[in-house]
C-alpha atoms as a PDB file:
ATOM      1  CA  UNK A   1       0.000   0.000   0.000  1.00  0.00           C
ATOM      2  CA  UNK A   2       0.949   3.420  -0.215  1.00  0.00           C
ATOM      3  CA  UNK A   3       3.184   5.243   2.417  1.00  0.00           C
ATOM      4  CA  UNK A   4       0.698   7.267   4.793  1.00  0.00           C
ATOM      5  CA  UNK A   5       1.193  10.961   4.634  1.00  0.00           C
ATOM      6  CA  UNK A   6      -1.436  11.477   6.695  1.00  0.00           C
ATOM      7  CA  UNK A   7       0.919  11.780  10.042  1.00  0.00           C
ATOM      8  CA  UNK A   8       1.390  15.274  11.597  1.00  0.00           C
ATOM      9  CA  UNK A   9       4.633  14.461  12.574  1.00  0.00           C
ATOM     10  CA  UNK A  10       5.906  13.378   9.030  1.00  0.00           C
ATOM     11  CA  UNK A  11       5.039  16.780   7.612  1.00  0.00           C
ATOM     12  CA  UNK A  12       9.135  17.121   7.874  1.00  0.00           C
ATOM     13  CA  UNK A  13       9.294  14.482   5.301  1.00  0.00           C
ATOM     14  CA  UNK A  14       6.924  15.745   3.000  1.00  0.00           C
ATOM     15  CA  UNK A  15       8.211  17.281  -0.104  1.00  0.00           C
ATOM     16  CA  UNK A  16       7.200  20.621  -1.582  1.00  0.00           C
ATOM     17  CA  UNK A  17       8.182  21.591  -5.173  1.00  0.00           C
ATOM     18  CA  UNK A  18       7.951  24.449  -6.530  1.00  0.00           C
ATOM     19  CA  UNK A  19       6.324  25.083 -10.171  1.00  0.00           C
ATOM     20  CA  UNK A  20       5.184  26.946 -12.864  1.00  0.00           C
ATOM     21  CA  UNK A  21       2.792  29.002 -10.225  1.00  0.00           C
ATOM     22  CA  UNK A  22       1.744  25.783  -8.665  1.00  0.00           C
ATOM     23  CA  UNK A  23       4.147  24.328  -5.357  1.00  0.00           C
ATOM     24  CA  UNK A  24       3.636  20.048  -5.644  1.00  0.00           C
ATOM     25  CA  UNK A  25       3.288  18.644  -2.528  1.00  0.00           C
ATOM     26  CA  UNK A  26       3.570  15.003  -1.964  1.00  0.00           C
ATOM     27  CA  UNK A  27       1.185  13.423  -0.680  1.00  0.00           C
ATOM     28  CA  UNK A  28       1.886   9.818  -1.164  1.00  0.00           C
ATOM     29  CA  UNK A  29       4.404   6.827  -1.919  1.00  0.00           C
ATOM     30  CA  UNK A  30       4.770   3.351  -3.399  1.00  0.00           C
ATOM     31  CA  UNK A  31       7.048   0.813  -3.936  1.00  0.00           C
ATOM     32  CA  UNK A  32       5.322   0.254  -7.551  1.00  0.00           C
ATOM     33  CA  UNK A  33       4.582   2.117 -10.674  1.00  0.00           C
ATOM     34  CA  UNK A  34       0.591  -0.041 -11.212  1.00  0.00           C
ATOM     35  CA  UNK A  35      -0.203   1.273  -7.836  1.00  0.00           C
ATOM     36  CA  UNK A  36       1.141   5.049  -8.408  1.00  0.00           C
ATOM     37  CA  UNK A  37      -1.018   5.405 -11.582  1.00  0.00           C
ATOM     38  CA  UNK A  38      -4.135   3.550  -9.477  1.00  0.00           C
ATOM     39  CA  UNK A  39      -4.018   6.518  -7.329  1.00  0.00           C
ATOM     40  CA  UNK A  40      -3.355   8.906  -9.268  1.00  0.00           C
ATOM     41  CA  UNK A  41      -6.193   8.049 -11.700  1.00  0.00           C
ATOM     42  CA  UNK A  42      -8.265   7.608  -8.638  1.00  0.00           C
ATOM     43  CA  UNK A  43      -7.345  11.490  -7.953  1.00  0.00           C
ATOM     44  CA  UNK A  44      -7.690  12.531 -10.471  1.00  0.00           C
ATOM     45  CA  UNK A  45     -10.996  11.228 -11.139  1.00  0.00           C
ATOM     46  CA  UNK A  46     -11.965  12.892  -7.838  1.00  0.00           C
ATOM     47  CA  UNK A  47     -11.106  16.412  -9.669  1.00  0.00           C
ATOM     48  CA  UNK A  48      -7.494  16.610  -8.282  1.00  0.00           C
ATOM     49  CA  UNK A  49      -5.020  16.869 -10.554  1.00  0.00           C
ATOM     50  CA  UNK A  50      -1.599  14.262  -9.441  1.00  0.00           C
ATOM     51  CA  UNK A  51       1.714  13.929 -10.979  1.00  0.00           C
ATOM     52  CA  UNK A  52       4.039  10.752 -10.114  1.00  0.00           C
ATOM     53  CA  UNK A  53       8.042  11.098  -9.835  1.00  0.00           C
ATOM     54  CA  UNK A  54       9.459   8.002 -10.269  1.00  0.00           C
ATOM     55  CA  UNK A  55      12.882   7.600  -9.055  1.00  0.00           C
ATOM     56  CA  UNK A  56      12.802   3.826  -9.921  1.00  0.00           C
ATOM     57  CA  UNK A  57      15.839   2.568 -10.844  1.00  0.00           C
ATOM     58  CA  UNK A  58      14.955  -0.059 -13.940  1.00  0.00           C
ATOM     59  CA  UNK A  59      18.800  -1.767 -14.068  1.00  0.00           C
ATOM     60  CA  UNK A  60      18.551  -2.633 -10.750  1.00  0.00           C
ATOM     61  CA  UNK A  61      16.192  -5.944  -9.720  1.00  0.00           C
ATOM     62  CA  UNK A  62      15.123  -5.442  -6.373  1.00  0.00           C
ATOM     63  CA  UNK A  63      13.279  -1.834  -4.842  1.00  0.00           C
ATOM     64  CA  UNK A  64      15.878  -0.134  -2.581  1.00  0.00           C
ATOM     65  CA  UNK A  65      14.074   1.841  -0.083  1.00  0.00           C
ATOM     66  CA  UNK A  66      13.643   5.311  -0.333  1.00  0.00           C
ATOM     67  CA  UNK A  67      15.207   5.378  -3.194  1.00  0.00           C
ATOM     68  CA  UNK A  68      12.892   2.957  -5.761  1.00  0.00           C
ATOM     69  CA  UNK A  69       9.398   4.944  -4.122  1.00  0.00           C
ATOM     70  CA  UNK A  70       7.178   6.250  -6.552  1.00  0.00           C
ATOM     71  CA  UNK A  71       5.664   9.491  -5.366  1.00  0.00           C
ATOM     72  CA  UNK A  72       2.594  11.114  -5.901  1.00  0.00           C
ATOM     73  CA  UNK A  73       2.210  14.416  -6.003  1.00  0.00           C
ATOM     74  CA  UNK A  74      -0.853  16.990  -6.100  1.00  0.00           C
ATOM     75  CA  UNK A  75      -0.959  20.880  -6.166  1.00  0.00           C
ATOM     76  CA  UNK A  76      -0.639  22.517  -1.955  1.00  0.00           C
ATOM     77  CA  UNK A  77      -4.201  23.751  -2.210  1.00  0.00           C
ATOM     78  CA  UNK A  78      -5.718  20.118  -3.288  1.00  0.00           C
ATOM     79  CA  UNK A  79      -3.388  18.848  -0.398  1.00  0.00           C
ATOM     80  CA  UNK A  80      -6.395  18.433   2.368  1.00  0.00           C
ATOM     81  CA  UNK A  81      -8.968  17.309   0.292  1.00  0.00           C
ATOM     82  CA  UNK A  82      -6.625  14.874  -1.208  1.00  0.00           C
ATOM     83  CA  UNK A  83      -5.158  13.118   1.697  1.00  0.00           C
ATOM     84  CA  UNK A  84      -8.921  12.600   2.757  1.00  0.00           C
ATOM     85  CA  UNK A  85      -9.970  11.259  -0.164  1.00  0.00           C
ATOM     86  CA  UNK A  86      -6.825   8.684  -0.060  1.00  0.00           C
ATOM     87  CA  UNK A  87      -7.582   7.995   4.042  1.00  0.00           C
ATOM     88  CA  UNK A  88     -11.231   7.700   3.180  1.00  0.00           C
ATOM     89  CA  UNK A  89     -10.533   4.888   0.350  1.00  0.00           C
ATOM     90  CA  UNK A  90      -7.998   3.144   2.396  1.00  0.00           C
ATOM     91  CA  UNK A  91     -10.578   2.788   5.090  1.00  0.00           C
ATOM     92  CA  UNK A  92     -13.026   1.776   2.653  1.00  0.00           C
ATOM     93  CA  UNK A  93     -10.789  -0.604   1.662  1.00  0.00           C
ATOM     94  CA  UNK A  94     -10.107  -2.165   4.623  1.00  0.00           C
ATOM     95  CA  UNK A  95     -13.549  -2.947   5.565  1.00  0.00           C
ATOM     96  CA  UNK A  96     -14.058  -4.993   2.778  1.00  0.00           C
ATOM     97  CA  UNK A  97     -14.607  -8.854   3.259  1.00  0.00           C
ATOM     98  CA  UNK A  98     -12.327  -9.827   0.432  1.00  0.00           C
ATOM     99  CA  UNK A  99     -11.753 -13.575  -0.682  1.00  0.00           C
ATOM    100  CA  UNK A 100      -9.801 -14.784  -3.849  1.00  0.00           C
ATOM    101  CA  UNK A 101     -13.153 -15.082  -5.877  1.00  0.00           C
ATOM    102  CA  UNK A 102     -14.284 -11.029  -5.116  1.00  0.00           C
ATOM    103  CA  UNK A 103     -13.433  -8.766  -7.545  1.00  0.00           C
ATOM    104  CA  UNK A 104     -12.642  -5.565  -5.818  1.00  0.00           C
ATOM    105  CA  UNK A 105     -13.145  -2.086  -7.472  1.00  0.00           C
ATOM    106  CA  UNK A 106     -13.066   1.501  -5.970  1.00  0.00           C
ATOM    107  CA  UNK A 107     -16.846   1.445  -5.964  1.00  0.00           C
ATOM    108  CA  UNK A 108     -16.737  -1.458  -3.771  1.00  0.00           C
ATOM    109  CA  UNK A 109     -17.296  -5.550  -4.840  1.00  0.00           C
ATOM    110  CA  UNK A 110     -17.798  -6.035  -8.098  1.00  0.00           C
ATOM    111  CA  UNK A 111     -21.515  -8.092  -9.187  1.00  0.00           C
ATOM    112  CA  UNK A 112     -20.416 -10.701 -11.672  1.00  0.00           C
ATOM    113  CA  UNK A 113     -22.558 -12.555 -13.699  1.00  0.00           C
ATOM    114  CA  UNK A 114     -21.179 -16.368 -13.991  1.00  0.00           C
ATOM    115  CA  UNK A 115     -23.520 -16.731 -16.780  1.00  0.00           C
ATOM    116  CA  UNK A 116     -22.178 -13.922 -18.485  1.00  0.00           C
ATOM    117  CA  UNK A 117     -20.783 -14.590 -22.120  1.00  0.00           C
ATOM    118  CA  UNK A 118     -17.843 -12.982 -23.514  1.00  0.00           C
ATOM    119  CA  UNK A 119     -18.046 -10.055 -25.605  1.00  0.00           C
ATOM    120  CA  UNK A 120     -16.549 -10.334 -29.326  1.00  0.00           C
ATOM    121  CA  UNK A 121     -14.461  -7.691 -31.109  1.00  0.00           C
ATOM    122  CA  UNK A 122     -16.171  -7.127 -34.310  1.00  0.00           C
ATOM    123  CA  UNK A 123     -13.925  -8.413 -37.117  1.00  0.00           C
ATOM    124  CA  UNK A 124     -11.713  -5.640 -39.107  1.00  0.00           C
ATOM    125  CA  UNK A 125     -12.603  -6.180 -42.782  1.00  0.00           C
END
């Protein structure tokens, strides 16, 4: 899961960058690049606009610390109503009665229809 940002006595660690008008503040980190875009695609769905920095390092095969996170990043004045959002959906998350056959979305368990049939891509001609 993501690093929790929402600690009072992290703010030291937080980063702030400065922009083109806007200052980034980070609000988040993971140890992947799937689960950087999941959030912020689930920000910015929300309205709130998120950048990633990855500092990855691709040669190397294992994550080494600090240094292979993934951060997130939204503009200072989304900061609040972006750490809720993230709190809120980790919460959410972890209320859910999850099993390996429960397909879990942000909206909550997925209905799926067993009897469902595939859908076909219509042939190019």
């Amino acid at each position: 899961m993501a690093e929790d940002r929402t600690n009072p006595e992290a703010d030291d660690l937080v980063q702030r960058v400065q922009g083109e008008g806007i200052t980034w503040v980070e609000i988040a980190s993971t140890g992947g690049g799937d689960e950087a875009k999941l959030l912020q695609g689930f920000l910015e769905a929300e309205g709130i606009p998120a950048q990633i920095e990855n500092v990855e390092f691709h040669e190397m095969p294992t994550n080494f610390g600090a240094m292979g996170d993934i951060r997130i990043y939204v503009a200072s004045e989304d900061e609040t109503r972006a750490l809720q959002l993230l709190r809120e959906r980790q919460e959410e998350y972890e209320q859910l009665e999850d099993d390996d056959d429960t397909l879990i979305t942000d909206e909550g368990p997925a209905e799926i229809d067993e009897n469902a049939q595939p859908e076909v891509e219509p042939e190019e001609t």
